[in-house]
C-alpha atoms as a PDB file:
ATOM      1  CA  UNK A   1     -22.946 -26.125   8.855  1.00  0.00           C
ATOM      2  CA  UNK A   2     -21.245 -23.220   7.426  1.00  0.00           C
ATOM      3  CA  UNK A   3     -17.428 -23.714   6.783  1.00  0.00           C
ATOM      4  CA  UNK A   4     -14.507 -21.370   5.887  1.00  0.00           C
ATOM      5  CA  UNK A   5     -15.144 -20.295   2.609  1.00  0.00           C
ATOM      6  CA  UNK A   6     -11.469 -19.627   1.373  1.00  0.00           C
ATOM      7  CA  UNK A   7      -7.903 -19.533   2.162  1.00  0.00           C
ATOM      8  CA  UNK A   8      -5.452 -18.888  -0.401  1.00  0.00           C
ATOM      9  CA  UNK A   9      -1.849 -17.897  -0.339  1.00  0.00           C
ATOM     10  CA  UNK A  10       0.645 -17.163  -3.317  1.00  0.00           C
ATOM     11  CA  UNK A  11       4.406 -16.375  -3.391  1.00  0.00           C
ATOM     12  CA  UNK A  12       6.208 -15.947  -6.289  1.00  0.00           C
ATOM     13  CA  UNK A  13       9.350 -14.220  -7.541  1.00  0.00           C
ATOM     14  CA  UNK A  14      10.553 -13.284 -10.912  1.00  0.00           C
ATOM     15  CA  UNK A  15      13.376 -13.799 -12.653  1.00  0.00           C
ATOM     16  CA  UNK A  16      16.016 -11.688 -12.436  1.00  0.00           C
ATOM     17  CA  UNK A  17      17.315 -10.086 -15.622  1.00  0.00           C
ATOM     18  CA  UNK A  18      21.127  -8.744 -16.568  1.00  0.00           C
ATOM     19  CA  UNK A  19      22.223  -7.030 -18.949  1.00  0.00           C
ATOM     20  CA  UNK A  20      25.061  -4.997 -20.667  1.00  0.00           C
ATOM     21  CA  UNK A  21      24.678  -1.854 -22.263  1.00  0.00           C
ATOM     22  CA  UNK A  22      26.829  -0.844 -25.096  1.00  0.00           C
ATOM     23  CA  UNK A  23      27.496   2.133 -26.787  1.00  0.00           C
ATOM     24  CA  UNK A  24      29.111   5.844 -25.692  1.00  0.00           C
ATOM     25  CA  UNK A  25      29.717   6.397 -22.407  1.00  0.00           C
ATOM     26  CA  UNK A  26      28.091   3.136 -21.092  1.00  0.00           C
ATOM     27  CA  UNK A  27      30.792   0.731 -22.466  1.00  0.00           C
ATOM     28  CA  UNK A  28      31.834  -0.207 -19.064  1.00  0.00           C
ATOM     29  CA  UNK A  29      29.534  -3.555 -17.998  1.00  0.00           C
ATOM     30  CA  UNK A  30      26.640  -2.360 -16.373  1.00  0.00           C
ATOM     31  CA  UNK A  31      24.283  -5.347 -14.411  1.00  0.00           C
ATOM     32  CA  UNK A  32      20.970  -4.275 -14.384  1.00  0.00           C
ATOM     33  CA  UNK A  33      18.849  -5.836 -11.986  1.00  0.00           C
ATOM     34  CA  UNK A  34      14.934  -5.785 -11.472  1.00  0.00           C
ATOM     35  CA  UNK A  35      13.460  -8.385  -8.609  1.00  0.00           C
ATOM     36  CA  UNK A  36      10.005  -8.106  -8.237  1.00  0.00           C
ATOM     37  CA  UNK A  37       8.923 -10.041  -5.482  1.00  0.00           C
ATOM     38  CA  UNK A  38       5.199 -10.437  -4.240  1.00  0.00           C
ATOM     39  CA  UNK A  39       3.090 -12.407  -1.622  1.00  0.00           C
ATOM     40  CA  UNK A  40      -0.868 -12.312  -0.923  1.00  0.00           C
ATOM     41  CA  UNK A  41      -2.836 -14.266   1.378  1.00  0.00           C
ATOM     42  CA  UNK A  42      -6.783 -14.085   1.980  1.00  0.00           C
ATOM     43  CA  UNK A  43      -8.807 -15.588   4.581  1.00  0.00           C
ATOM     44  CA  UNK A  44     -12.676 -15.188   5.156  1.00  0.00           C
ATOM     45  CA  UNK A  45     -15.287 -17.281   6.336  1.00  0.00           C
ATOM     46  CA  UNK A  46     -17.813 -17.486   9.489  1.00  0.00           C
ATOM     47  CA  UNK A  47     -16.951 -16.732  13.109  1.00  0.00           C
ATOM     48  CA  UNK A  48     -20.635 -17.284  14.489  1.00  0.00           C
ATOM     49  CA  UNK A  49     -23.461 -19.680  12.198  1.00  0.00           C
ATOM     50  CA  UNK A  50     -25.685 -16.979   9.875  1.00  0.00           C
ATOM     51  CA  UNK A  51     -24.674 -14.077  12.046  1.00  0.00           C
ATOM     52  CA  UNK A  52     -20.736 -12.857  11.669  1.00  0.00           C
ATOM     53  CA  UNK A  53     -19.011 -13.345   8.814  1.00  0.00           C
ATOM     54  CA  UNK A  54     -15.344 -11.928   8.501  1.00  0.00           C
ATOM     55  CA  UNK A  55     -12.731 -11.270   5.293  1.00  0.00           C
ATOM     56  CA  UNK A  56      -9.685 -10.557   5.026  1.00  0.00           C
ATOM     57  CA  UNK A  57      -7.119 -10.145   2.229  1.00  0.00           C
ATOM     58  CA  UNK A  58      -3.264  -9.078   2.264  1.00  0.00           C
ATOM     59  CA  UNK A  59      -1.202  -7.918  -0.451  1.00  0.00           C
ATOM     60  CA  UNK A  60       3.001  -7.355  -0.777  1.00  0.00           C
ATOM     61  CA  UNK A  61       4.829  -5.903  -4.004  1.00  0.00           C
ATOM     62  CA  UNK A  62       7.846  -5.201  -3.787  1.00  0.00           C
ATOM     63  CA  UNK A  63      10.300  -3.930  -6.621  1.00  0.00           C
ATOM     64  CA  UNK A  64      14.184  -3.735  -6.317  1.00  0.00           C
ATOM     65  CA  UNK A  65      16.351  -2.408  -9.254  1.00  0.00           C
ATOM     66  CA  UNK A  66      19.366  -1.006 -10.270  1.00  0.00           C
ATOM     67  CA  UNK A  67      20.105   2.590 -11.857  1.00  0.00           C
ATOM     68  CA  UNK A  68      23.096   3.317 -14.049  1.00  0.00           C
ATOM     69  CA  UNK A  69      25.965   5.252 -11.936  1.00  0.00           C
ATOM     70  CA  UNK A  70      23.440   4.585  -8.621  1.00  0.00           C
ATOM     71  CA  UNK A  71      25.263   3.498  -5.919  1.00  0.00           C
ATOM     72  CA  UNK A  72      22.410   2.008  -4.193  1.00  0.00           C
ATOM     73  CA  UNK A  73      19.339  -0.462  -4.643  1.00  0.00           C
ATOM     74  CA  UNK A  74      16.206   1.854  -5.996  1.00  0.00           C
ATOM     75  CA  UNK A  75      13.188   0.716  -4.112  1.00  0.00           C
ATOM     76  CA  UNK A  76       9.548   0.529  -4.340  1.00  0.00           C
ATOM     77  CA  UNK A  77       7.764  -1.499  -1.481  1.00  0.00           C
ATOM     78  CA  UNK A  78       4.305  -1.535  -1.675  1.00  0.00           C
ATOM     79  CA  UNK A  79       1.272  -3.032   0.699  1.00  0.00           C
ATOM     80  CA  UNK A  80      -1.954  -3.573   0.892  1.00  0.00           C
ATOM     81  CA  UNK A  81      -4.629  -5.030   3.097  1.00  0.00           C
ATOM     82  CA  UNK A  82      -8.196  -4.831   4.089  1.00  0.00           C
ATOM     83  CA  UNK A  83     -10.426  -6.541   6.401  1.00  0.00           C
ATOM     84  CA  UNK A  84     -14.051  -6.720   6.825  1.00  0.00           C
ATOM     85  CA  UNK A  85     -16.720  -8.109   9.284  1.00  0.00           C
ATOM     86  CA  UNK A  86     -20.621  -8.281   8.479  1.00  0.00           C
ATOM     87  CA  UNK A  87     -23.071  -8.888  11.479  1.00  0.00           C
ATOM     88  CA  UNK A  88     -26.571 -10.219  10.407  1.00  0.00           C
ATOM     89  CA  UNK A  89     -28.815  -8.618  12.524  1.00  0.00           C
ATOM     90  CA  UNK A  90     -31.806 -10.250  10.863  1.00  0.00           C
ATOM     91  CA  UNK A  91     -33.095 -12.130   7.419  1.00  0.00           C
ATOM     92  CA  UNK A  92     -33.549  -8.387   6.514  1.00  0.00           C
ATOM     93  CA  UNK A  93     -30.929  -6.162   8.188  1.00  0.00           C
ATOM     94  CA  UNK A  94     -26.910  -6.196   7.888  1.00  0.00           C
ATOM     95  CA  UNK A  95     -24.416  -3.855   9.327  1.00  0.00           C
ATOM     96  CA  UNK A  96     -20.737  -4.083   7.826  1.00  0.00           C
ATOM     97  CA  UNK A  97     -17.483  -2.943   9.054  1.00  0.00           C
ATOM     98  CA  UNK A  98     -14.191  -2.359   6.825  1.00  0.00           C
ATOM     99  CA  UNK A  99     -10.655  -1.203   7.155  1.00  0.00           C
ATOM    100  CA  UNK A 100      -8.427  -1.113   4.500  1.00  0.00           C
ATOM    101  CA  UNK A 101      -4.454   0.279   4.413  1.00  0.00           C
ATOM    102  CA  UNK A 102      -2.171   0.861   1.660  1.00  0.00           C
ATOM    103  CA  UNK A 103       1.191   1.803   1.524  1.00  0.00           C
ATOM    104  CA  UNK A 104       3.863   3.026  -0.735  1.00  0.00           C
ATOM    105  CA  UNK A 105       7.713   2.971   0.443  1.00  0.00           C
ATOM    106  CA  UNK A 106      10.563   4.755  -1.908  1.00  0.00           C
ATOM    107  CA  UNK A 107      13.523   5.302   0.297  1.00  0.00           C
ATOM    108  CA  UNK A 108      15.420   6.986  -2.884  1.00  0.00           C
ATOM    109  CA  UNK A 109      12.763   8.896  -4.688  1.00  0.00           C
ATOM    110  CA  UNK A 110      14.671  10.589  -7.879  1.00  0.00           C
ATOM    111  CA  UNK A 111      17.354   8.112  -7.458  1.00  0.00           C
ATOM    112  CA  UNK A 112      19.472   9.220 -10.869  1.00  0.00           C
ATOM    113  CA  UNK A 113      23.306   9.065 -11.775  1.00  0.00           C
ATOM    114  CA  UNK A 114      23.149  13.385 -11.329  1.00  0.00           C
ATOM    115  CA  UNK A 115      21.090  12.724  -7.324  1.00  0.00           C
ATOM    116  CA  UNK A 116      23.319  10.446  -5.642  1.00  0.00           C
ATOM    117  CA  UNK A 117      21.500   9.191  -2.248  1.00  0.00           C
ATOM    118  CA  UNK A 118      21.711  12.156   0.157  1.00  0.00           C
ATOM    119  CA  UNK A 119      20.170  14.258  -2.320  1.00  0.00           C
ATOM    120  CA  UNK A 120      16.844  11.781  -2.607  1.00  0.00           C
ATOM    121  CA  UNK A 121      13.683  12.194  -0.814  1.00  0.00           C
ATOM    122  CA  UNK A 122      12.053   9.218   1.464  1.00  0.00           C
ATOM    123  CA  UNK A 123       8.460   8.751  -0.193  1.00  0.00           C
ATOM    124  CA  UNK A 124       6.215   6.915   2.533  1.00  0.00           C
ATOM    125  CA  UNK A 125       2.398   7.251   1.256  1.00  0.00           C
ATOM    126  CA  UNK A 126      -0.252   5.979   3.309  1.00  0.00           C
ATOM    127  CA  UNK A 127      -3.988   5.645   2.432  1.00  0.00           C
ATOM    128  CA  UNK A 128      -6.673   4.676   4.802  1.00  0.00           C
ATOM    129  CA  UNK A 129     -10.056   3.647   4.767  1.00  0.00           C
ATOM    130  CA  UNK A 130     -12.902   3.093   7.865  1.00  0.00           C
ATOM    131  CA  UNK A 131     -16.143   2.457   6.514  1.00  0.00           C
ATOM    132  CA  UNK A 132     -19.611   1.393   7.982  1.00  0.00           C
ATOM    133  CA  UNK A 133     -22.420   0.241   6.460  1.00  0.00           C
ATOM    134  CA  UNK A 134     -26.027  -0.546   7.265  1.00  0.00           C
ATOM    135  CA  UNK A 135     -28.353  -2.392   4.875  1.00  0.00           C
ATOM    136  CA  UNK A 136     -31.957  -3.169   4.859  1.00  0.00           C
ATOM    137  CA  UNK A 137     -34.470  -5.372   2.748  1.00  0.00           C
ATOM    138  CA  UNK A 138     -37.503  -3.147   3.693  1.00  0.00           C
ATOM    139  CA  UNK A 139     -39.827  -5.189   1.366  1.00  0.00           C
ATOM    140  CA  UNK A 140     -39.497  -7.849  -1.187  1.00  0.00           C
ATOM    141  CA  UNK A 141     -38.389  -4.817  -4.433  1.00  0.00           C
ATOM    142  CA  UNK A 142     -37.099  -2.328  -1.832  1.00  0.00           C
ATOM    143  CA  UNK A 143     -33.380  -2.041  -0.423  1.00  0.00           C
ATOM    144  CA  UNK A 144     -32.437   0.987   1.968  1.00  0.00           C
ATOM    145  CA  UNK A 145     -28.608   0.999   2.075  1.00  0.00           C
ATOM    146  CA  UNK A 146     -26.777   3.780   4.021  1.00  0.00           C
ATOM    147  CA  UNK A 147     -23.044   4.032   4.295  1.00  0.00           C
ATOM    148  CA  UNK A 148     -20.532   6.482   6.153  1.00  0.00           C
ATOM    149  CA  UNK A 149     -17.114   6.735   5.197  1.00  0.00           C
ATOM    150  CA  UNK A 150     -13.276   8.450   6.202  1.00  0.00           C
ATOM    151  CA  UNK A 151     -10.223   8.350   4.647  1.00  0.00           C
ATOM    152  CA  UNK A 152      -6.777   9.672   4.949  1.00  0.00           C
ATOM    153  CA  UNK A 153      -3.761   9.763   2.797  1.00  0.00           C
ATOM    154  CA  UNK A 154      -0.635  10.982   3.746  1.00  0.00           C
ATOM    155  CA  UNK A 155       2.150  11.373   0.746  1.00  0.00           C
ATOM    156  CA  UNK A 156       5.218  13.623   2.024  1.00  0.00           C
ATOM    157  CA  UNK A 157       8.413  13.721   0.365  1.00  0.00           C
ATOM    158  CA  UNK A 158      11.100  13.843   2.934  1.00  0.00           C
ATOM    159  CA  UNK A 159      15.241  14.956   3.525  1.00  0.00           C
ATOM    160  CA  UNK A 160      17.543  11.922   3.905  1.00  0.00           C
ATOM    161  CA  UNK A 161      18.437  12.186   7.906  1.00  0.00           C
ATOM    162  CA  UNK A 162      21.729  12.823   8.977  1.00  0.00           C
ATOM    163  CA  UNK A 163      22.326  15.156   5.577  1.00  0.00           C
ATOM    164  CA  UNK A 164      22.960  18.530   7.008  1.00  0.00           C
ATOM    165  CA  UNK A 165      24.832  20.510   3.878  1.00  0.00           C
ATOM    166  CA  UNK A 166      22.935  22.857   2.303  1.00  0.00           C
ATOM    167  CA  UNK A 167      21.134  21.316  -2.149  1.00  0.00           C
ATOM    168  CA  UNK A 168      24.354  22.493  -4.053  1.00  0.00           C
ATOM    169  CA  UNK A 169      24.346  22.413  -8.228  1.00  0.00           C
ATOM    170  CA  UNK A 170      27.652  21.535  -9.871  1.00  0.00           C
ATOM    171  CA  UNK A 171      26.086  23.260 -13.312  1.00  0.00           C
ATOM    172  CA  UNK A 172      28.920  21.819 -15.568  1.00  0.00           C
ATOM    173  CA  UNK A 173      28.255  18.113 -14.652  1.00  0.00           C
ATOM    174  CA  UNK A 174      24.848  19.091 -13.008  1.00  0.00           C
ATOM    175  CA  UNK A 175      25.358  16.895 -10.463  1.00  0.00           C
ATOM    176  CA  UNK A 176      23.929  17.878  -6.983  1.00  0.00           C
ATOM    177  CA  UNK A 177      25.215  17.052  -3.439  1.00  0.00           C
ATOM    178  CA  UNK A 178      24.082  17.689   0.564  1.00  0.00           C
ATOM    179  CA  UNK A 179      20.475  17.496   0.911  1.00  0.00           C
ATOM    180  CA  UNK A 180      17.856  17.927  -1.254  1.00  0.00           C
ATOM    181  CA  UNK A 181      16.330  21.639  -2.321  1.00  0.00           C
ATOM    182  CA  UNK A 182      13.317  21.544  -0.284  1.00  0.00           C
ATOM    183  CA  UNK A 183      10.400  18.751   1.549  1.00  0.00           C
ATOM    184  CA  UNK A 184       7.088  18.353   1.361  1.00  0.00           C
ATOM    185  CA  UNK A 185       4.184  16.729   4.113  1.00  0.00           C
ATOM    186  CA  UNK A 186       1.699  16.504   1.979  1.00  0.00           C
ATOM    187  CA  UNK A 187      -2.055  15.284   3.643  1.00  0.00           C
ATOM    188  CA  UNK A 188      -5.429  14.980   2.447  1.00  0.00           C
ATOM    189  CA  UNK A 189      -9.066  13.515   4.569  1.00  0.00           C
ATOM    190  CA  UNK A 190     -12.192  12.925   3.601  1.00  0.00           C
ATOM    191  CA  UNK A 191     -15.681  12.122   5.007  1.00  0.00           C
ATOM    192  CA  UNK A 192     -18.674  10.921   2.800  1.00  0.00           C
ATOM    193  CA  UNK A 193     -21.580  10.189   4.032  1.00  0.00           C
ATOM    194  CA  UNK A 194     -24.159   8.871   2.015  1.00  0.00           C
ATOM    195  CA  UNK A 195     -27.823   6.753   1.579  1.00  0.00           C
ATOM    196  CA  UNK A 196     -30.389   5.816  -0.564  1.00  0.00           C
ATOM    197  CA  UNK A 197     -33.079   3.402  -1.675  1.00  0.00           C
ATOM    198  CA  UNK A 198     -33.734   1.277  -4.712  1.00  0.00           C
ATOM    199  CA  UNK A 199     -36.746  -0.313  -5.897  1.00  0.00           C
END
């Protein structure tokens, strides 16, 4: 009989790395520190004998660094996963089913020695996918494969909460304070639908 066709999970974590810049106004020790750290896991295999079939796969990345004169960590958190499930109708006929999400976290966008942390955005992108798909062997040099898809993505840009000051300039220094100039909520969707036939 059919089994599970593979399961895999990986962790890993790099090295750290330090280091002291020399040289004008960065004399003072500085430790810079970049920790990426990531984790995926897939899984897919049968859930009925030559009829349903599932697979999934997860992704985590996530990066955590240091910026000169900062006072906070500058992060970048990124995810990923999909899942699928394919239902065999017939020798001849499929339909499929996927969902996939990704997503991209920067609590400090613009995080700079001049934009201390009230004056970054909060980045939180998110990009969908639903799919469906239909697929036919109409004869032995003929495939009829139709597919309908939507997707959304979401990538705003917003105010730290809790900052209530008005975006103020200090032009000698050029270091800004409150909250930042101005936000953005940013959106796009699609729909595609699409078919065809090869021979």
């Amino acid at each position: 009989g059919e089994t599970v066709e593979h399961a895999l999970l990986g962790l890993d974590e790099l090295s750290r790395t330090n280091s002291h810049p020399v040289g004008g106004a960065l004399d003072a020790p500085f430790r810079r520190r970049q920790s990426p750290r990531w984790g995926d896991a897939q899984l897919g295999g049968p859930l009925a004998k030559q009829r349903l079939r599932f697979f999934t796969s997860w992704r985590d990345w996530r990066i955590h660094r240091d910026v000169l004169d900062f006072p906070e960590s500058a992060n970048t958190d990124m995810f990923s996963g999909l899942g699928n499930v394919t239902y065999q109708l017939n020798p001849r006929n499929r339909i499929t089913g996927l969902y996939t999400r990704q997503t991209y976290y920067k609590p400090n966008r613009n995080a700079s020695a001049l934009n201390p942390p009230e004056t970054t955005w909060i980045e939180d992108d998110i990009f969908t996918i639903y799919q469906g798909a239909y697929n036919s062997q109409i004869s032995s040099n003929a495939v009829f494969d139709a597919r309908v898809s939507y997707s959304t993505i979401t990538f705003p840009l917003n105010l730290q909460p809790d900052v209530t000051g008005p975006n103020v300039v200090e032009l000698s220094p050029g270091v800004n304070s409150g909250a930042a100039s101005q936000n953005f909520d940013q959106w796009r969707t699609r729909l595609a639908i699409d078919g065809g036939i090869t021979i």
